[in-house]
PDB file of N, CA and C in Angstrom:
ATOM      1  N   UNK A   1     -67.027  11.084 164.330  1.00  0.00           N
ATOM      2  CA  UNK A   1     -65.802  11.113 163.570  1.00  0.00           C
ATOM      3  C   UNK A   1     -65.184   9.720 163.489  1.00  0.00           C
ATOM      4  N   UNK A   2     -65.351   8.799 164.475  1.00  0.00           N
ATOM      5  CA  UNK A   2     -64.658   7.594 164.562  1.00  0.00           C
ATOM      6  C   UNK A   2     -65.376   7.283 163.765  1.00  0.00           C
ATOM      7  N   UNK A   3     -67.097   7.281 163.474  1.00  0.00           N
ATOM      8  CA  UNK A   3     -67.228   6.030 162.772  1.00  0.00           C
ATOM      9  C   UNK A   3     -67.107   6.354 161.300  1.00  0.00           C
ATOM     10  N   UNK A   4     -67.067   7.447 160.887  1.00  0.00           N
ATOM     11  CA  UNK A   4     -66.669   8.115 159.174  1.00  0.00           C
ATOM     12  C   UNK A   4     -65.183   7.502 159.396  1.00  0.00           C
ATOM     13  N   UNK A   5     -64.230   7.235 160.055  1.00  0.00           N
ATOM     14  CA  UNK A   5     -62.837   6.572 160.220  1.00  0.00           C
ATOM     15  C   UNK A   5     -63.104   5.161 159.556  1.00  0.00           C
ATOM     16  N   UNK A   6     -63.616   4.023 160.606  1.00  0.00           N
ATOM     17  CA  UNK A   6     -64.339   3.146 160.595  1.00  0.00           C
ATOM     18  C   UNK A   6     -64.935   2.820 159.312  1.00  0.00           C
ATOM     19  N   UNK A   7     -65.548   3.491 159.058  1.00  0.00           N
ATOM     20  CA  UNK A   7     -66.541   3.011 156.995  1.00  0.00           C
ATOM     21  C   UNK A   7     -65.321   3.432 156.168  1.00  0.00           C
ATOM     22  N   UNK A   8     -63.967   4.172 156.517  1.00  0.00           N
ATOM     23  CA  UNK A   8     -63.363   4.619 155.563  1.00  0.00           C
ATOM     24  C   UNK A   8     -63.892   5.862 155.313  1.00  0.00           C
ATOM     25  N   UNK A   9     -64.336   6.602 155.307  1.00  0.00           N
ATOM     26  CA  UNK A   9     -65.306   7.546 154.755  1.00  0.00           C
ATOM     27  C   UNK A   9     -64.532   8.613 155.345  1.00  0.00           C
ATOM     28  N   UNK A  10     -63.537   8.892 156.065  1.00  0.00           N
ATOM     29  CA  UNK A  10     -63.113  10.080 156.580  1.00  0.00           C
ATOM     30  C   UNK A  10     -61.300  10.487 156.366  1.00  0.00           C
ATOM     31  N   UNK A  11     -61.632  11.403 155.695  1.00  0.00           N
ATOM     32  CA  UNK A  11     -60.112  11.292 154.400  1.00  0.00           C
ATOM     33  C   UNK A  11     -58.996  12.398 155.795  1.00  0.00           C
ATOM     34  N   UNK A  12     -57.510  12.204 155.657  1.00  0.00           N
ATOM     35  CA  UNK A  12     -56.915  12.703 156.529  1.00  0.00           C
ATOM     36  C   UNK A  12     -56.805  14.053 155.625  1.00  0.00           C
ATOM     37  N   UNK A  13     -55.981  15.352 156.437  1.00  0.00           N
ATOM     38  CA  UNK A  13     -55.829  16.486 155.603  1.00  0.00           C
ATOM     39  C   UNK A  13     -54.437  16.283 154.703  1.00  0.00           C
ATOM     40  N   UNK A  14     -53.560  14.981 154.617  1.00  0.00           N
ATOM     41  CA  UNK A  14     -52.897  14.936 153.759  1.00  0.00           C
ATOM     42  C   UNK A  14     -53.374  14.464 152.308  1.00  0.00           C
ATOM     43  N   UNK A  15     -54.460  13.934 152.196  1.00  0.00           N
ATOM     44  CA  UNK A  15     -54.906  12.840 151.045  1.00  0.00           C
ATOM     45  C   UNK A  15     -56.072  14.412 150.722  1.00  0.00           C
ATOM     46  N   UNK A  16     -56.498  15.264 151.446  1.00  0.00           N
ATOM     47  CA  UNK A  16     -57.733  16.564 151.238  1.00  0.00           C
ATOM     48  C   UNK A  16     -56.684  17.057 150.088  1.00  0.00           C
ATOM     49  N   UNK A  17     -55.388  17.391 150.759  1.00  0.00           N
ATOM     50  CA  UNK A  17     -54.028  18.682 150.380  1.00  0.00           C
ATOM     51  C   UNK A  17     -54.024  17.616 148.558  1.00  0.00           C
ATOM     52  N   UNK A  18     -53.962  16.697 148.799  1.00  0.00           N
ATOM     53  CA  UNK A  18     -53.256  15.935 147.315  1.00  0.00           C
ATOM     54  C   UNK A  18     -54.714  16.202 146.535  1.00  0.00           C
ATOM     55  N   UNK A  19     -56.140  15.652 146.950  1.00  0.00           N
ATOM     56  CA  UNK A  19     -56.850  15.855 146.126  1.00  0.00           C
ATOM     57  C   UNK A  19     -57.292  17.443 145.519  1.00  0.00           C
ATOM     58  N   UNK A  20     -57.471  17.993 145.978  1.00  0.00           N
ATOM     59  CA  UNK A  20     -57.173  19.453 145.650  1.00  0.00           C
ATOM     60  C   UNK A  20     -56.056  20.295 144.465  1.00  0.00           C
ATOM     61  N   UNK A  21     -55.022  19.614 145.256  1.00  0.00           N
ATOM     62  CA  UNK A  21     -53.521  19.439 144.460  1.00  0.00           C
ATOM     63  C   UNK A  21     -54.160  19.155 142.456  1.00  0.00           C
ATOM     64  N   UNK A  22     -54.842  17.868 142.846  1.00  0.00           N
ATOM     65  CA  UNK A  22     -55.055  17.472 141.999  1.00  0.00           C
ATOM     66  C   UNK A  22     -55.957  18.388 140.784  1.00  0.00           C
ATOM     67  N   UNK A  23     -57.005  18.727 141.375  1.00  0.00           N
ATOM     68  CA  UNK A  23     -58.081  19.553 140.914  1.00  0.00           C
ATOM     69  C   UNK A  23     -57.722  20.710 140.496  1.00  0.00           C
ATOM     70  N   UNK A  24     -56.134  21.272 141.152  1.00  0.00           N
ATOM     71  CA  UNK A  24     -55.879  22.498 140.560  1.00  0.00           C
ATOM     72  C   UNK A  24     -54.687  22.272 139.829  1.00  0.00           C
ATOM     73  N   UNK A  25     -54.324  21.086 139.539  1.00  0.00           N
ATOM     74  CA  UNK A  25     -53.626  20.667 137.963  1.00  0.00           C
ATOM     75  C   UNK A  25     -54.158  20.574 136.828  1.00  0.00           C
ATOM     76  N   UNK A  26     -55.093  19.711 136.818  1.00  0.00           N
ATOM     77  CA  UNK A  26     -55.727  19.501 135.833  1.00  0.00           C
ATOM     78  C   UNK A  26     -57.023  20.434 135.953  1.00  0.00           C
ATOM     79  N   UNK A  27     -56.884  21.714 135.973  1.00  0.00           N
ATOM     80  CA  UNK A  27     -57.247  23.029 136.035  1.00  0.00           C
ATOM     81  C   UNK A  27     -56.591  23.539 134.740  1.00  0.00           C
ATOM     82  N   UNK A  28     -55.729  23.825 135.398  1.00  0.00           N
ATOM     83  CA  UNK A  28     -54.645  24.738 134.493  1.00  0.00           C
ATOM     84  C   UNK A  28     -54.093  23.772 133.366  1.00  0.00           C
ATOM     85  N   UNK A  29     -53.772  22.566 133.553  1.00  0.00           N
ATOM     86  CA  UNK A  29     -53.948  21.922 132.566  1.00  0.00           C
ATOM     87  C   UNK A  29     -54.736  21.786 130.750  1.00  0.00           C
ATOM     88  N   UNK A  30     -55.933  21.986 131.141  1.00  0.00           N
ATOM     89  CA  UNK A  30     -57.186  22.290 130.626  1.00  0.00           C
ATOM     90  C   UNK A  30     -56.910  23.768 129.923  1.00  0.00           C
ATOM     91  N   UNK A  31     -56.714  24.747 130.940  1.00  0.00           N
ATOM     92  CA  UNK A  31     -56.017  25.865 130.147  1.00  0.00           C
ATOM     93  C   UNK A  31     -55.094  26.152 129.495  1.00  0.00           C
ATOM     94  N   UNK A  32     -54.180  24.909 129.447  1.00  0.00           N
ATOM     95  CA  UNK A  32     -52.753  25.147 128.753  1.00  0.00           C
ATOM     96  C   UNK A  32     -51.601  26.224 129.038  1.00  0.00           C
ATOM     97  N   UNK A  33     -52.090  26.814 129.923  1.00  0.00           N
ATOM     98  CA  UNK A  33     -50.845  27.850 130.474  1.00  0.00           C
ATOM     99  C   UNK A  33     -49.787  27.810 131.452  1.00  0.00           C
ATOM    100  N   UNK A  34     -49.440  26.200 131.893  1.00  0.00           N
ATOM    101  CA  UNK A  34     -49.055  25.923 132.785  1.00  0.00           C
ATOM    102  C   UNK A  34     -48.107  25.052 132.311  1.00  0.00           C
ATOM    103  N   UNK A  35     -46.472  25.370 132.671  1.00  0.00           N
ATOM    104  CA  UNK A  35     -45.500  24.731 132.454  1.00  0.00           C
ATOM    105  C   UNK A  35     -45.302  22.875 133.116  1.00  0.00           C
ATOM    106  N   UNK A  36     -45.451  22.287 132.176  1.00  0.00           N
ATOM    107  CA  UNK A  36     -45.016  20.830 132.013  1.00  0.00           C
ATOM    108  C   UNK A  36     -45.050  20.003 133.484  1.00  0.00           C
ATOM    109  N   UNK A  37     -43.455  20.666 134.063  1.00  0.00           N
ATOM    110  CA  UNK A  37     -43.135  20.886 135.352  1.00  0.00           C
ATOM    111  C   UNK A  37     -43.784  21.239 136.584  1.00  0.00           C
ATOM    112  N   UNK A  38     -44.854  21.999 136.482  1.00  0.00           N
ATOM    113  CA  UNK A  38     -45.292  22.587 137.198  1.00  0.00           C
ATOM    114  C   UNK A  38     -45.728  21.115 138.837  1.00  0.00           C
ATOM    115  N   UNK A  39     -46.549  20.784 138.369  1.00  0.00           N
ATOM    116  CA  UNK A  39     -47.062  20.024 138.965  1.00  0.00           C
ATOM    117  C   UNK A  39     -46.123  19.157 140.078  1.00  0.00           C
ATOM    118  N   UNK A  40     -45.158  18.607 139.133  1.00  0.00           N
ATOM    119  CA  UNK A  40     -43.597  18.075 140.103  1.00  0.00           C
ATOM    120  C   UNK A  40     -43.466  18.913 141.213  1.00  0.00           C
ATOM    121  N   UNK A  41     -43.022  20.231 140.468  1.00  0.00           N
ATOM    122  CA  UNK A  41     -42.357  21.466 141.100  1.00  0.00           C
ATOM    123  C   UNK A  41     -43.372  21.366 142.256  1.00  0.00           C
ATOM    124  N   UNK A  42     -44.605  21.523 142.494  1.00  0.00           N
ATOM    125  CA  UNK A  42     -45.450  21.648 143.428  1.00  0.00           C
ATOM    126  C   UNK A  42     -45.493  20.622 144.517  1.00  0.00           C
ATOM    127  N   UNK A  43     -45.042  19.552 143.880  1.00  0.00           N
ATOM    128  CA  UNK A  43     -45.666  18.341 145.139  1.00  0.00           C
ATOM    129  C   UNK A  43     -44.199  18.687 145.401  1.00  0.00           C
ATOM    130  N   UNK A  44     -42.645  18.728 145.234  1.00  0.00           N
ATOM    131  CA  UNK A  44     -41.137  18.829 145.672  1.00  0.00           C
ATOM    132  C   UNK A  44     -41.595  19.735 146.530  1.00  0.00           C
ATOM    133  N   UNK A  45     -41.888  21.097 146.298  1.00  0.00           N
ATOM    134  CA  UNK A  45     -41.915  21.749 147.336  1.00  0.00           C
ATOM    135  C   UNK A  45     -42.688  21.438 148.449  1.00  0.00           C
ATOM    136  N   UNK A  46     -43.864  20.996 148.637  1.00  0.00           N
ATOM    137  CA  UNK A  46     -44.980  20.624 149.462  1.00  0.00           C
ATOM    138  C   UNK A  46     -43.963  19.551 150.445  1.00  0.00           C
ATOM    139  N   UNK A  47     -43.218  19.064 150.138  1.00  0.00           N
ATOM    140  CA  UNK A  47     -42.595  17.746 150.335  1.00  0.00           C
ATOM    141  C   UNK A  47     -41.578  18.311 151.134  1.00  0.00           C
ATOM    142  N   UNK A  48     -40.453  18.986 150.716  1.00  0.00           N
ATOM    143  CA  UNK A  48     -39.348  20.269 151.524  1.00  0.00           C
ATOM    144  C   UNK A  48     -40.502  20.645 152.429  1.00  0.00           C
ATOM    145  N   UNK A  49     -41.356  21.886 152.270  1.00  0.00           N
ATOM    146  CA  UNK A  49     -41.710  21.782 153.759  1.00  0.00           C
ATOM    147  C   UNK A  49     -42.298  21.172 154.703  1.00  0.00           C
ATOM    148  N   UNK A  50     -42.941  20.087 154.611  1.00  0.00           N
ATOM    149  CA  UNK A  50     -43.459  19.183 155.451  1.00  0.00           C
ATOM    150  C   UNK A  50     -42.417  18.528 155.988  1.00  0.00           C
ATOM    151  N   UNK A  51     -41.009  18.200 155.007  1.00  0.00           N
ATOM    152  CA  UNK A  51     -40.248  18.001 155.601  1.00  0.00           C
ATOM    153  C   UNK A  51     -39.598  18.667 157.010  1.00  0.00           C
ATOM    154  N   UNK A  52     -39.391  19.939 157.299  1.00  0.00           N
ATOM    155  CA  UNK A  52     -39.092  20.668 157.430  1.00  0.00           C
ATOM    156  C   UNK A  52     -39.390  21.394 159.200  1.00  0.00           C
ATOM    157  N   UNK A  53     -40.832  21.260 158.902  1.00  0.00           N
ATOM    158  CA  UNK A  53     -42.061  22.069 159.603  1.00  0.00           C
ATOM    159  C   UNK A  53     -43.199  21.385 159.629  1.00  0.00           C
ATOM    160  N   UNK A  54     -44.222  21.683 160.686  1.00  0.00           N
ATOM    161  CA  UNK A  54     -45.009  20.926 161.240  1.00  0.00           C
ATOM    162  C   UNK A  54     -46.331  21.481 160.366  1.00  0.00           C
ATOM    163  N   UNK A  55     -46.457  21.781 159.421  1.00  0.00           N
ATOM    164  CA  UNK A  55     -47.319  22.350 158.726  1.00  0.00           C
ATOM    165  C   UNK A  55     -48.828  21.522 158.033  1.00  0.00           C
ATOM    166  N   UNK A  56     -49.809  22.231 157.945  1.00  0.00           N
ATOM    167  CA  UNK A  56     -51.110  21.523 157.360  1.00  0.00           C
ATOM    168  C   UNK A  56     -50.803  21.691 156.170  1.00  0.00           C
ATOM    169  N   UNK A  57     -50.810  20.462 155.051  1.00  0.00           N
ATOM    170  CA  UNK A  57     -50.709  20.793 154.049  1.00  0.00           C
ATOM    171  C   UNK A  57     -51.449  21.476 153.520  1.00  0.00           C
ATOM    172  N   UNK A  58     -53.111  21.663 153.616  1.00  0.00           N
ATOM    173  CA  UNK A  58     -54.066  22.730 153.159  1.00  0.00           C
ATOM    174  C   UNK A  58     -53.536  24.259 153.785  1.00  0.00           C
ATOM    175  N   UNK A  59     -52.499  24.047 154.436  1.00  0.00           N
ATOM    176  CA  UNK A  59     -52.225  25.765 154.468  1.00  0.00           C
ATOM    177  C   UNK A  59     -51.050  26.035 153.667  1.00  0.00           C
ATOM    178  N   UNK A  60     -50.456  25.449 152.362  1.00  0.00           N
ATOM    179  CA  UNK A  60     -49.704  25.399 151.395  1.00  0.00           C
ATOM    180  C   UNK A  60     -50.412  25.388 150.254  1.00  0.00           C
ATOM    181  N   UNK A  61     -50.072  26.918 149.375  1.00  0.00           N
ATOM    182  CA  UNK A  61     -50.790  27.212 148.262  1.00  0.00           C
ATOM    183  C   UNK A  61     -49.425  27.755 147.353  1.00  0.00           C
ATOM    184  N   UNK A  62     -49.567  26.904 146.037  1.00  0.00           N
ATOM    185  CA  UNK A  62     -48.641  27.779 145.120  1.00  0.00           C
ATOM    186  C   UNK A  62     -49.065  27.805 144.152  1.00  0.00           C
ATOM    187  N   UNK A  63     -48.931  28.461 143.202  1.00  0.00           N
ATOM    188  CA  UNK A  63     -49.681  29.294 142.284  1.00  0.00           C
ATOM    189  C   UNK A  63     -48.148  30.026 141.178  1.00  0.00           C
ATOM    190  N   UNK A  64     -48.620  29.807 139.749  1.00  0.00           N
ATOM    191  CA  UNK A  64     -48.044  30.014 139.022  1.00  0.00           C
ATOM    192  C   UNK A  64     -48.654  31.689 138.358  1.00  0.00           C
ATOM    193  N   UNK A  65     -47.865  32.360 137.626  1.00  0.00           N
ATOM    194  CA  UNK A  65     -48.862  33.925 137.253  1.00  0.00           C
ATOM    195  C   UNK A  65     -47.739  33.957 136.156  1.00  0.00           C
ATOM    196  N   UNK A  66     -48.252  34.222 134.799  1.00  0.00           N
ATOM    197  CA  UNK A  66     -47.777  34.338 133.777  1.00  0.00           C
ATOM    198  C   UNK A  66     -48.538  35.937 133.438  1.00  0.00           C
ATOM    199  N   UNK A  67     -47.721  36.835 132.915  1.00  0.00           N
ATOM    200  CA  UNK A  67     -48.077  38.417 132.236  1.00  0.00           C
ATOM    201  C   UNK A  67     -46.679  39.172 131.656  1.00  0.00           C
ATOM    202  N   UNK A  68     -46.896  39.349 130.836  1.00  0.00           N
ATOM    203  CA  UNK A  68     -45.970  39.922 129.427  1.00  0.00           C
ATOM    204  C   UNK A  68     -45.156  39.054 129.350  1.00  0.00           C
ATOM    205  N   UNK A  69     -44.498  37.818 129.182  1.00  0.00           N
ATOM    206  CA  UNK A  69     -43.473  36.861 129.153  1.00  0.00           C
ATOM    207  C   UNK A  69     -42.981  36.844 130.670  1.00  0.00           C
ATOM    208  N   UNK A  70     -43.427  37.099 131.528  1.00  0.00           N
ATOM    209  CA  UNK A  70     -42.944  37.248 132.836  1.00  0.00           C
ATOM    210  C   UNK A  70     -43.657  36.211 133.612  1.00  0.00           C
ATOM    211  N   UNK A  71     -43.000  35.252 134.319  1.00  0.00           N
ATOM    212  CA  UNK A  71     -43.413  33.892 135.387  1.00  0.00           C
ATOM    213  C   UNK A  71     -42.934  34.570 137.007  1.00  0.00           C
ATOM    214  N   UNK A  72     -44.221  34.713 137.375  1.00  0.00           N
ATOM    215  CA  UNK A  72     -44.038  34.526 139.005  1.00  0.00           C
ATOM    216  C   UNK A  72     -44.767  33.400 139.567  1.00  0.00           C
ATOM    217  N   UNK A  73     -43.530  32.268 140.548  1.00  0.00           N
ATOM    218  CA  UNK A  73     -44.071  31.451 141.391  1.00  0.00           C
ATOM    219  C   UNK A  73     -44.347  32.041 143.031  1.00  0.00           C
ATOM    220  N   UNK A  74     -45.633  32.081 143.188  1.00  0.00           N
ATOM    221  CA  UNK A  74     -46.000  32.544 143.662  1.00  0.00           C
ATOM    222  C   UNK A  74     -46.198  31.271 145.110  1.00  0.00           C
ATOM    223  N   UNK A  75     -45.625  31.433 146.550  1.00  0.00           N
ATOM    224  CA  UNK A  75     -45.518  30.548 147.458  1.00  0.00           C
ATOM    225  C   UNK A  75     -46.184  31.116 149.236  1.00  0.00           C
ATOM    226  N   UNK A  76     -47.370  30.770 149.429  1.00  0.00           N
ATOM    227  CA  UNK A  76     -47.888  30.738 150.845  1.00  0.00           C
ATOM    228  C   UNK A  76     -47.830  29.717 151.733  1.00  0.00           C
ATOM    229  N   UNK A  77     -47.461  30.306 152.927  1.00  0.00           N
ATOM    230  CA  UNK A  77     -47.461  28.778 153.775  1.00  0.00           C
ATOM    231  C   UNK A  77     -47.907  29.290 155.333  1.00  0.00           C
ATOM    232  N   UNK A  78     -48.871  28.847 155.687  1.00  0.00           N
ATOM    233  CA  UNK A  78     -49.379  29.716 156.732  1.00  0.00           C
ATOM    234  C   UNK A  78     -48.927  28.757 157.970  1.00  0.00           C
ATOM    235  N   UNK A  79     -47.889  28.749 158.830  1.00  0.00           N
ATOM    236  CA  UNK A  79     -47.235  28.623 160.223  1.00  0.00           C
ATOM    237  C   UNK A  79     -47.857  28.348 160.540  1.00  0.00           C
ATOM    238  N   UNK A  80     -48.217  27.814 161.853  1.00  0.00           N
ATOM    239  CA  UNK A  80     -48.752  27.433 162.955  1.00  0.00           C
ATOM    240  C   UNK A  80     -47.831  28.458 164.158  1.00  0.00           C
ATOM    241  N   UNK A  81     -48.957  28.849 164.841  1.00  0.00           N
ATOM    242  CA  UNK A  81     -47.847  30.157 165.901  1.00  0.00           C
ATOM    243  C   UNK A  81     -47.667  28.791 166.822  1.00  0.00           C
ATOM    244  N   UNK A  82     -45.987  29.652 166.958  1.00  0.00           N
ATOM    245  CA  UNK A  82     -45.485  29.004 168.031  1.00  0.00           C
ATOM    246  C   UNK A  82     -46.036  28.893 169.472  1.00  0.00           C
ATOM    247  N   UNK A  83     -45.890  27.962 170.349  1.00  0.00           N
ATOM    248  CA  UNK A  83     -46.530  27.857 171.452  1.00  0.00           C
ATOM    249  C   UNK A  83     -44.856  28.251 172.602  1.00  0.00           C
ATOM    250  N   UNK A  84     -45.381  28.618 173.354  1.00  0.00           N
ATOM    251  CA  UNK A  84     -43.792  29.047 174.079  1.00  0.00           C
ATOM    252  C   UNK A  84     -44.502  28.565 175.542  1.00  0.00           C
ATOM    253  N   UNK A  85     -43.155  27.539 176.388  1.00  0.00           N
ATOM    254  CA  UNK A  85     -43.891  27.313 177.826  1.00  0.00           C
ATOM    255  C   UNK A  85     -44.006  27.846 179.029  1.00  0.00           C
TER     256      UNK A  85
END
């Protein structure tokens, strides 16, 4: 692991969370069903909770769902269980 560090070659899980991020913009993008905003809206929130909470960004998924004129933002964020001493 150090030496994939070392060559550069070993990406942290914040730069994994953005490229991904990325891949599922210009996703929906491509499909055109995805409000303008969206993308902002996604990294603001990602941003509030990291602020927030000690969270992996790969365990932050949001997801837009469009059906009959109806928008649900749809928001997961999977915790880390608390450790108690």
């Amino acid at each position: 692991m150090r030496v994939l560090k070392a060559l550069g070659l070993h990406k942290s899980t914040a730069q994994t969370a953005k490229d991904r991020l990325h891949i599922i913009i210009a996703q929906q993008r491509s499909e055109g069903n995805s409000p303008d905003y969206l993308p902002q809206l996604r990294q603001e929130i990602m941003q509030v909770i990291a602020k927030h909470t000690q969270v992996d960004l790969d365990n932050i998924h949001v997801d837009l769902q469009t059906k009959d004129n109806n928008a649900v933002l749809e928001l997961n964020v999977m915790f880390p269980e608390q450790v108690t001493p």
